[in-house]
Protein backbone atom coordinates (compact mmCIF):
# COMPACT_ATOMS: atom_id res chain seq x y z
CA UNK A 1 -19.44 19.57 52.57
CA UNK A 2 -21.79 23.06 52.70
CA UNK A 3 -24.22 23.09 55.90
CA UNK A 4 -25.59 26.02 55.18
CA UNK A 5 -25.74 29.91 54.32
CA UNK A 6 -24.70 32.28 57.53
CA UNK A 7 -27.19 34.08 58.74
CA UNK A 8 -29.70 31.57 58.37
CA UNK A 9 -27.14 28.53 59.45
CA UNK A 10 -25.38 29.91 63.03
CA UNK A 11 -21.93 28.95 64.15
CA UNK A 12 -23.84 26.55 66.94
CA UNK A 13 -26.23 24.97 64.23
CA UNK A 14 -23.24 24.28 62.03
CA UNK A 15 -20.93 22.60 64.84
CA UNK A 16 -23.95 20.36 65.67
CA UNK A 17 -24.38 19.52 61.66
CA UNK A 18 -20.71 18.78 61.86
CA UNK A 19 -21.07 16.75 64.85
CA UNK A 20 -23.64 14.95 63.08
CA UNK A 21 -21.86 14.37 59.83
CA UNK A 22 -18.96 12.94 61.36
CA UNK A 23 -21.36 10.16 63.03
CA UNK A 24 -22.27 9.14 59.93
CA UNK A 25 -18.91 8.79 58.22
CA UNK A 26 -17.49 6.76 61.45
CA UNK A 27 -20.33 4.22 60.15
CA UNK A 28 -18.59 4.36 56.80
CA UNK A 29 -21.44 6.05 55.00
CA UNK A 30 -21.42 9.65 53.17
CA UNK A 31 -22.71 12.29 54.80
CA UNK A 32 -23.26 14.58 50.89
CA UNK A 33 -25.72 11.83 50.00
CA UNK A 34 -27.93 13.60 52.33
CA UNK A 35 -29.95 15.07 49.47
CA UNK A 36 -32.74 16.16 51.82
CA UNK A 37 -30.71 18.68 53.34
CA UNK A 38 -29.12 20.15 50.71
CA UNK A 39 -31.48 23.50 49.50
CA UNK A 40 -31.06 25.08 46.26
CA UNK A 41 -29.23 27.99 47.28
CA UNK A 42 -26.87 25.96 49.59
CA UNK A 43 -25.76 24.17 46.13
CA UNK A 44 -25.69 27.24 44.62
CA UNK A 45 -23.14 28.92 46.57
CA UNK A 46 -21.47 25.73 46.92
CA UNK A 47 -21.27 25.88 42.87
CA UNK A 48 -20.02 29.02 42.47
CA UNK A 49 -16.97 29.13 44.96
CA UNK A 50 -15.69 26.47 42.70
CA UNK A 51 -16.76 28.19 39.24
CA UNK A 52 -16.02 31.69 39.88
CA UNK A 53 -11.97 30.62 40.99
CA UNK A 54 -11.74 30.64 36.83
CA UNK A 55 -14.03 33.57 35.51
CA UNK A 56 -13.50 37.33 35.69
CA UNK A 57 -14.35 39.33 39.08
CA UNK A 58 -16.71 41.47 37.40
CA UNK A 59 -18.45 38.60 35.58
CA UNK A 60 -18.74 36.26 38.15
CA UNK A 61 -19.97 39.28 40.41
CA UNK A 62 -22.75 39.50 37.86
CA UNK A 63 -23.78 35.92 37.43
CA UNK A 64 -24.30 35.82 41.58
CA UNK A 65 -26.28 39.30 41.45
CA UNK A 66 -28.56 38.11 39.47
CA UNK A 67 -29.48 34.39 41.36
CA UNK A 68 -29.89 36.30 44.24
CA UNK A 69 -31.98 38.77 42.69
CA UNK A 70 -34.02 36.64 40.15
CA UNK A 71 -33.24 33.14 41.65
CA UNK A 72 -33.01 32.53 45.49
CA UNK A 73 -36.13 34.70 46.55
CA UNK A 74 -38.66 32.09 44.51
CA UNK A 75 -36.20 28.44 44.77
CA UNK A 76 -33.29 29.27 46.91
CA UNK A 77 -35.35 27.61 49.45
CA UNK A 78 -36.34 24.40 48.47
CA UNK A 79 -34.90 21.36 48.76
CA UNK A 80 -33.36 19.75 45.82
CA UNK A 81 -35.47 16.67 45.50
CA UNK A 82 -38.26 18.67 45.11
CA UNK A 83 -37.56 21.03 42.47
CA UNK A 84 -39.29 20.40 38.75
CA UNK A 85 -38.79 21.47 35.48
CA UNK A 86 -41.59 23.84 36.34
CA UNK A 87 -40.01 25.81 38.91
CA UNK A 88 -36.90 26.76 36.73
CA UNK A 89 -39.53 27.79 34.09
CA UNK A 90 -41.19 29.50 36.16
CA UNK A 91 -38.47 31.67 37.49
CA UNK A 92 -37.03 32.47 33.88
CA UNK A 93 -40.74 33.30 32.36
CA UNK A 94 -40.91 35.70 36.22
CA UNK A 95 -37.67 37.32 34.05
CA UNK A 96 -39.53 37.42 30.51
CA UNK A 97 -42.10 39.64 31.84
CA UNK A 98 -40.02 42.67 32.39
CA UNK A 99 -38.75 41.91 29.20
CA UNK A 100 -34.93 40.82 30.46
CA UNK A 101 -34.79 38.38 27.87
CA UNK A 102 -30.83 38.62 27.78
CA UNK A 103 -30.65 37.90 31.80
CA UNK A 104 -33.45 35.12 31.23
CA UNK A 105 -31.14 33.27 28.85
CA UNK A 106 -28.13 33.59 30.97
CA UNK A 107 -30.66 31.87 34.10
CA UNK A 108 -31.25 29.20 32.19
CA UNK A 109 -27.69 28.22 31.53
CA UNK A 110 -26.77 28.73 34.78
CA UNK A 111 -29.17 26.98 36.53
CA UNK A 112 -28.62 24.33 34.28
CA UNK A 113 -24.86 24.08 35.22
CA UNK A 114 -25.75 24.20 39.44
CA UNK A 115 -28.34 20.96 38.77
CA UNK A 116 -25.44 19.47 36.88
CA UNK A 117 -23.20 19.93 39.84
CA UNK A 118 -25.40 18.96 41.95
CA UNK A 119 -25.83 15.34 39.81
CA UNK A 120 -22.30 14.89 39.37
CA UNK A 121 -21.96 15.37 43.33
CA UNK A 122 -24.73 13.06 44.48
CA UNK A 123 -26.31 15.75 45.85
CA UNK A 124 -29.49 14.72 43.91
CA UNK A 125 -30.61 11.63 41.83
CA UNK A 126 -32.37 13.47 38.52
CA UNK A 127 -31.57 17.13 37.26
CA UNK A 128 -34.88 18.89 36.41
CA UNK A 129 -32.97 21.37 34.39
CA UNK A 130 -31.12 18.60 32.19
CA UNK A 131 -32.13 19.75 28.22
CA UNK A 132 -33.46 23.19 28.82
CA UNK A 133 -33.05 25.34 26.53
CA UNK A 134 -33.98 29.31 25.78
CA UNK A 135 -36.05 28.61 23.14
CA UNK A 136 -38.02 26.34 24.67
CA UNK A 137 -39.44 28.96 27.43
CA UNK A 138 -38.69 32.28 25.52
CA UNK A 139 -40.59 33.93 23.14
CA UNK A 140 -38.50 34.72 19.97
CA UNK A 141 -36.94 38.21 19.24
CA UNK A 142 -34.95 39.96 16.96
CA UNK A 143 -31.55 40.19 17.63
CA UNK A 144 -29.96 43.68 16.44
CA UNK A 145 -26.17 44.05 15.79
CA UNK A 146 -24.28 46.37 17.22
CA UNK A 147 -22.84 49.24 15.07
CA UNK A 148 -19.87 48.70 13.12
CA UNK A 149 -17.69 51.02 11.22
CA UNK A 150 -17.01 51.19 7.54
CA UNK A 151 -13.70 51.46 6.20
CA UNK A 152 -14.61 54.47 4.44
CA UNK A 153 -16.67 55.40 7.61
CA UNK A 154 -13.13 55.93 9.60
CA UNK A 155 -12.31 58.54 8.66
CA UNK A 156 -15.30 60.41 10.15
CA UNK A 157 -15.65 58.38 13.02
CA UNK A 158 -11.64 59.48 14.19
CA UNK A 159 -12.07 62.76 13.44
CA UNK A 160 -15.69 63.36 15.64
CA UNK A 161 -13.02 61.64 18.56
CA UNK A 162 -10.31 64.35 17.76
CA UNK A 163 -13.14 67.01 18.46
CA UNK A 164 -15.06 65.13 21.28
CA UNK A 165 -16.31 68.02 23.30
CA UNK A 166 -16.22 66.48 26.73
CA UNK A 167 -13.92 65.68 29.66
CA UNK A 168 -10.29 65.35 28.51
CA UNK A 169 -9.47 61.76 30.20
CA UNK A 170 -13.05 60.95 27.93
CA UNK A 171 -11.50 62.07 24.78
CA UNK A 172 -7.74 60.52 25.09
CA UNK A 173 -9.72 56.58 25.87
CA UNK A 174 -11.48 56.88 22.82
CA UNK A 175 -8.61 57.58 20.87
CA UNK A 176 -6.30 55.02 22.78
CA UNK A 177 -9.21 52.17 22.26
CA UNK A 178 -9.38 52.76 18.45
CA UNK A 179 -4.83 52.70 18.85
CA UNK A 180 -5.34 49.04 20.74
CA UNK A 181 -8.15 47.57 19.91
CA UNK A 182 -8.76 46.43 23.54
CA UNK A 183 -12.36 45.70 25.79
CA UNK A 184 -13.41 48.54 27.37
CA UNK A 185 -12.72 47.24 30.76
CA UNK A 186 -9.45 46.17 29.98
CA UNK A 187 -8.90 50.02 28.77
CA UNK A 188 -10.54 51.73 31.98
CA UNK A 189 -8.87 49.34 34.38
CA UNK A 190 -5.36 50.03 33.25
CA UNK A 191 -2.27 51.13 35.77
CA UNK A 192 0.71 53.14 34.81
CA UNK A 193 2.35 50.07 36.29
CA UNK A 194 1.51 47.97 32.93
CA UNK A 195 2.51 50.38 30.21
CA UNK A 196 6.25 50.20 29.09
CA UNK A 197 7.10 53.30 27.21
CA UNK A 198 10.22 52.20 26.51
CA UNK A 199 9.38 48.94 25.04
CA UNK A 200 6.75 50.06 23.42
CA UNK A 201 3.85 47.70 24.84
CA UNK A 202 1.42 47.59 27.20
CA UNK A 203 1.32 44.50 29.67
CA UNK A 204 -2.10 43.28 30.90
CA UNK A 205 -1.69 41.54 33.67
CA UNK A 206 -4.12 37.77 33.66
CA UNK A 207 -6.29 38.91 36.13
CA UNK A 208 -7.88 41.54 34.13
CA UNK A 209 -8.21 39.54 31.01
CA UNK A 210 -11.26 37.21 30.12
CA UNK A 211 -9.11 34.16 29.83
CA UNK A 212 -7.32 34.64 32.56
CA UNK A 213 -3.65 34.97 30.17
CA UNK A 214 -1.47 37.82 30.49
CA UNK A 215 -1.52 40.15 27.18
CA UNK A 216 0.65 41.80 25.55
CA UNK A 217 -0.41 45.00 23.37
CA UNK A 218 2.08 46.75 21.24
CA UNK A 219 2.10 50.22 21.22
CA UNK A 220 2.32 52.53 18.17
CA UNK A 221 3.80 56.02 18.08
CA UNK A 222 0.09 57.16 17.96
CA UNK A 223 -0.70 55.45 21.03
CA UNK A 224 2.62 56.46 22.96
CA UNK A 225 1.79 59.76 22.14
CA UNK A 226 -1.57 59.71 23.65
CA UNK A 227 0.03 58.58 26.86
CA UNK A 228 2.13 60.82 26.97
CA UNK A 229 -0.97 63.37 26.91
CA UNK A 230 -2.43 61.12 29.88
CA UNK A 231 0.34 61.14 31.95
CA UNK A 232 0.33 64.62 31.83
CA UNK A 233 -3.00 64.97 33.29
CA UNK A 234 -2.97 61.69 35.52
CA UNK A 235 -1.13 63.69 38.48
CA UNK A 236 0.91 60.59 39.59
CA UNK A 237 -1.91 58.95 40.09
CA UNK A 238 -1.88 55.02 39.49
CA UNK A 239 -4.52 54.50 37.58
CA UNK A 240 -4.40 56.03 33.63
CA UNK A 241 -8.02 56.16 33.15
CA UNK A 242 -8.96 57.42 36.85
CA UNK A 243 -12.56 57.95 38.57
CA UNK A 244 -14.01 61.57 38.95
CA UNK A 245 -15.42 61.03 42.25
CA UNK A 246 -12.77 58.07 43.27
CA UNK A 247 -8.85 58.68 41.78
CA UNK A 248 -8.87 55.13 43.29
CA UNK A 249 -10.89 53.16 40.95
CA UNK A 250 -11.21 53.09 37.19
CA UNK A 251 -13.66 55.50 35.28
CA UNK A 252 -17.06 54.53 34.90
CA UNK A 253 -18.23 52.01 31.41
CA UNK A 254 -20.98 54.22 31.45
CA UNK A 255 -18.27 57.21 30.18
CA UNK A 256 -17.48 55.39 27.23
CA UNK A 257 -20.87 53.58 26.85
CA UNK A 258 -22.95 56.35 26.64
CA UNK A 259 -21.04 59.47 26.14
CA UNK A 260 -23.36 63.05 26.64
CA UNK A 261 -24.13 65.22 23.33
CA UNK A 262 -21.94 65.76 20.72
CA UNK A 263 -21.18 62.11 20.26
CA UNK A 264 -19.47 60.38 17.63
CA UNK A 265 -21.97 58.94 15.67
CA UNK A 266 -20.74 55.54 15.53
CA UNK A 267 -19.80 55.20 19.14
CA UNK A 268 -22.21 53.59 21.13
């Protein structure tokens, strides 16, 4: 049972709360059917302990960042029982304004999938969010597909890599990437600890992988032999694809995602 957020719920509050919850169960009642006391962001929080045990760090990071950004400051306070379908449309059309369409969508969902929590857990007798969909606050847009690459566009596209002018650790990702055919996190997060030269494969271990599986990626002659170039210029380091500022951590998405002038063409 949540009673509350620290700071705004203190160590003495919460012992009295406890106090008081265990008075009510000695009269054989439940204490979580207090729906009164239960605010939105309590739930929240309460939701996503339990949700983000099965998603990826970085994405679950994400999906919090953005109810406390876009979420808590206009809901997080109000109690359950009084929230409307109105209030979770207004906080997604507060989104549509800046023209965040893509995090507007992703509110939606996820607000839909606290209320359901909430519903399932007797924490409140009608979900306001039930049926909500995108479309139904959104206004319409084009989607636009990312950039793919002809077969008889390869060609070019590996040989603008080959003569990337840019950092050298830059240079040998791109050409490992197009070798694997891996996520770019997956690629900047790896550790000399998961590539087997001698096998030939590289082993992902599950907690860097979206499902949560360990993966296997064999490794072609090609992509040994970029490794080999990386280890060269990895100075025993752990990580293959380290950070300029941090050896520590990974290289930045941003390296990959927006590389400076020349580019390939097709990368983006």
């Amino acid at each position: 049972m949540t009673l509350g957020v620290y700071p705004k719920v203190t160590l003495a509050m919460a012992r009295t709360q406890h106090a008081q919850a265990r008075d009510v169960v000695q009269k054989e009642l439940d204490p979580g059917r207090r729906c009164a006391d239960k605010t939105f962001e309590a739930v929240a929080r309460e939701w996503y302990a339990r949700w983000s045990e099965n998603c990826q760090q970085r994405y679950a990071q994400y999906a919090i960042r953005r109810l406390e950004h876009d979420v808590f400051p206009f809901i997080g306070a109000c109690q359950l029982a009084d929230l409307t379908t109105s209030d979770f449309r207004d906080v997604v059309k507060n989104i549509e304004k800046r023209d965040a369409l893509d995090i507007a969508q992703r509110i939606v969902q996820t607000c839909g999938q606290i209320m359901r929590y909430a519903k399932v857990h007797d924490l409140v007798q009608h979900n306001p969010a039930a049926g909500i969909k995108p479309a139904d606050i959104l206004k319409s847009h084009k989607r636009r597909n990312f950039v793919r690459v002809d077969a008889a566009e390869l060609p070019e596209l590996l040989h603008s890599i080959d003569h990337y002018v840019g950092t050298q650790h830059t240079r040998l990702a791109l050409q490992l990437m197009v070798l694997t055919f891996v996520r770019t996190s997956e690629l900047i997060g790896a550790n000399w600890s998961e590539i087997d030269t001698d096998a030939a494969r590289w082993n992902i271990p599950a907690e860097r992988m979206k499902m949560k599986t360990p993966h296997i990626v064999p490794l072609s002659r090609q992509a040994l032999a970029v490794l080999k170039d990386l280890r060269e210029v990895s100075f025993d380091r752990e990580r293959v694809f380290p950070g300029d500022i941090n050896p520590k951590k990974p290289m930045s998405n941003e390296a990959l995602a927006k590389l400076p002038h020349p580019t390939p063409r097709f990368v983006r």
